[in-house]
C-alpha atoms as a PDB file:
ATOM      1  CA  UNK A   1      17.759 102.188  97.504  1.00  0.00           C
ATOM      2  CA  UNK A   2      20.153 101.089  95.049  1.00  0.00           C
ATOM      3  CA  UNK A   3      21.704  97.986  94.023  1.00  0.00           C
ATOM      4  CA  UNK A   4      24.849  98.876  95.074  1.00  0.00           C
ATOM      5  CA  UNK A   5      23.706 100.088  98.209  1.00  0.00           C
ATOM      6  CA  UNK A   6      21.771  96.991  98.961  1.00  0.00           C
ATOM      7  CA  UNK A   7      24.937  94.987  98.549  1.00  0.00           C
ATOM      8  CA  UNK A   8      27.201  96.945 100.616  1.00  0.00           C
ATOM      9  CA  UNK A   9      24.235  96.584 103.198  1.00  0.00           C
ATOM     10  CA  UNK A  10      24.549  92.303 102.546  1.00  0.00           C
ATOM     11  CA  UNK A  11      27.794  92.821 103.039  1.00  0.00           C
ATOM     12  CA  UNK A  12      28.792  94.358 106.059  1.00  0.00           C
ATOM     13  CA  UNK A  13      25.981  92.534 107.779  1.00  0.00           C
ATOM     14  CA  UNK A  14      28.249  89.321 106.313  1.00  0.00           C
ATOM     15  CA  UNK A  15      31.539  90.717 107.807  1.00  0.00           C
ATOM     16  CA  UNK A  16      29.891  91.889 110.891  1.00  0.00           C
ATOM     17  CA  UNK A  17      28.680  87.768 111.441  1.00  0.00           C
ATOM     18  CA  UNK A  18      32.080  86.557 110.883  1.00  0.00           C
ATOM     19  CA  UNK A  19      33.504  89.433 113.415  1.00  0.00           C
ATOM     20  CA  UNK A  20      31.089  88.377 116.189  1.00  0.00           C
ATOM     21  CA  UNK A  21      31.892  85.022 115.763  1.00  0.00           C
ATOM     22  CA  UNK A  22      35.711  84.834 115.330  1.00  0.00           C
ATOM     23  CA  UNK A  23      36.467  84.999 119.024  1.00  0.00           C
ATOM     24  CA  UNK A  24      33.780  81.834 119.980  1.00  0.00           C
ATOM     25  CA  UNK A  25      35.143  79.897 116.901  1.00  0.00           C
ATOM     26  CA  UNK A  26      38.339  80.868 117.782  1.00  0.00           C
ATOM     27  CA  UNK A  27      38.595  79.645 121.164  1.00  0.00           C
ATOM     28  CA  UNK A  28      36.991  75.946 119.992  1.00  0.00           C
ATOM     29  CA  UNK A  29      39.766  75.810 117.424  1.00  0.00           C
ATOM     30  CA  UNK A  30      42.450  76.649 120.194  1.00  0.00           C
ATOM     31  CA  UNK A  31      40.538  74.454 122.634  1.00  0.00           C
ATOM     32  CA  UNK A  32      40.173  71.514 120.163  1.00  0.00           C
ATOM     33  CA  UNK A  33      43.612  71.577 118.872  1.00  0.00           C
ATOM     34  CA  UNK A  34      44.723  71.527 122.373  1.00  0.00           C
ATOM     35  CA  UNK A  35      42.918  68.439 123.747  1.00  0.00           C
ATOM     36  CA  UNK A  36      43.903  66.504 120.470  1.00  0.00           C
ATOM     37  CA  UNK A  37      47.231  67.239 121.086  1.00  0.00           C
ATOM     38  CA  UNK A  38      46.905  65.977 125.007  1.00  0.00           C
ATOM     39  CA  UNK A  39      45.235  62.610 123.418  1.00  0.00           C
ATOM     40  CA  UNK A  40      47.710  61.969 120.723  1.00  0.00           C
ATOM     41  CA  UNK A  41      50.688  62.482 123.665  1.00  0.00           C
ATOM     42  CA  UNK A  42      48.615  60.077 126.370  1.00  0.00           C
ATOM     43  CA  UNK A  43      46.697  57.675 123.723  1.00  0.00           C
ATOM     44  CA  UNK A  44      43.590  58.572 125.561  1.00  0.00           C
ATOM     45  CA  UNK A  45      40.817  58.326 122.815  1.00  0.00           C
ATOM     46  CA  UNK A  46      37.420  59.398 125.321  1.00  0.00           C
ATOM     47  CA  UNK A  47      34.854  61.537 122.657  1.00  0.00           C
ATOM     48  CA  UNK A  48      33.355  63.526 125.615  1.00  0.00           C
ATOM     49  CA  UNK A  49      37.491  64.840 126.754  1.00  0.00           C
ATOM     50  CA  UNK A  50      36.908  67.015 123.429  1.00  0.00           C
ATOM     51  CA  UNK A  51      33.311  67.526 123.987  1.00  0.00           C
ATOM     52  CA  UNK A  52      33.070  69.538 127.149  1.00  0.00           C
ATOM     53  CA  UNK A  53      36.163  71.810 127.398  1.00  0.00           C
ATOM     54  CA  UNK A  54      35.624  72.956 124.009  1.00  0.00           C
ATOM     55  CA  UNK A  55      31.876  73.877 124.934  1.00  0.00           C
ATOM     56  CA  UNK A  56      32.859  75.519 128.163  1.00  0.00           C
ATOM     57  CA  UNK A  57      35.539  77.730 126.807  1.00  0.00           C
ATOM     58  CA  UNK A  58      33.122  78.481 124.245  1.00  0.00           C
ATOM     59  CA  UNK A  59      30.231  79.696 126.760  1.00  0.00           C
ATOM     60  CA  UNK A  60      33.073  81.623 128.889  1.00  0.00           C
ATOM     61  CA  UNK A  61      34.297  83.587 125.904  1.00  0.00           C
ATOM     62  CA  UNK A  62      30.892  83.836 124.763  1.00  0.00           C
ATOM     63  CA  UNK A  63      29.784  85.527 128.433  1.00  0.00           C
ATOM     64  CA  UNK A  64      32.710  87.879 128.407  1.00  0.00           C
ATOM     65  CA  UNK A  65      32.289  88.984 124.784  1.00  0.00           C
ATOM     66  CA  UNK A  66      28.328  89.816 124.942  1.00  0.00           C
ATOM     67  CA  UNK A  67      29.304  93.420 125.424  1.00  0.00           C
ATOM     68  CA  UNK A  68      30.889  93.990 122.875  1.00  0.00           C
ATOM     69  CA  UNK A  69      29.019  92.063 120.621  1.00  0.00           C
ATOM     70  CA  UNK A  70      25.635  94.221 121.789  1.00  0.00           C
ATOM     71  CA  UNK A  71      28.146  97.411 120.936  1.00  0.00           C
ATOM     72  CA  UNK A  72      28.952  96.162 117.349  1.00  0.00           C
ATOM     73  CA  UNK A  73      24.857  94.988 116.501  1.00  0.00           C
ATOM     74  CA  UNK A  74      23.637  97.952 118.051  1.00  0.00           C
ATOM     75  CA  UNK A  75      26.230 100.152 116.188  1.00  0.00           C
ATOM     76  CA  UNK A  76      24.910  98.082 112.847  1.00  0.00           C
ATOM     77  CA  UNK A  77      21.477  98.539 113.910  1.00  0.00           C
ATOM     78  CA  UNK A  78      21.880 102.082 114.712  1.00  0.00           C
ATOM     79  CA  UNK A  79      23.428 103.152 110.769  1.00  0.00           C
ATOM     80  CA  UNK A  80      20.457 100.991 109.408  1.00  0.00           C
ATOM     81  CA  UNK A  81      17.851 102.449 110.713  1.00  0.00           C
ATOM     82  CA  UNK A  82      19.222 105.929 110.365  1.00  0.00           C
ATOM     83  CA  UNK A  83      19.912 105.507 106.673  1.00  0.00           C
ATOM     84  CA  UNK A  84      23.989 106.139 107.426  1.00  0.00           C
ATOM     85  CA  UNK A  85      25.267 103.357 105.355  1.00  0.00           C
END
């Protein structure tokens, strides 16, 4: 195994975390935006009206995206341990 090799290893393990989580982070950023919007428009300042939409979207999109997420680490997994990088 090479240097190189070993990098481009690092790094598409790298890109492959920020894949798999862009959609949960995603949602949170659409969710939280959303909710701070709806409290600057009512002046209702409550911690927890952030707090638990944001972590239910977040377990919803997390449910429905398992399945692909198992695809894309089992692809990964798969080239690893066949030596296709």
């Amino acid at each position: 195994m090479t240097t190189d090799y070993a990098l481009d290893i690092v790094r598409e393990a790298l890109m492959l975390t920020l894949l798999l989580s862009l959609p949960v982070l995603g949602i949170a950023l659409i969710v939280g935006l959303s909710i701070s919007i709806l409290q600057a428009m009512t002046q209702i300042q409550e911690q927890t009206l952030t707090f638990v939409p944001k972590i239910l979207a977040m377990g919803a999109v997390t449910i429905m995206a398992v399945p692909w997420m198992a695809i894309k680490i089992m692809e990964f997994a798969t080239r690893m341990f066949s030596g296709q990088g």
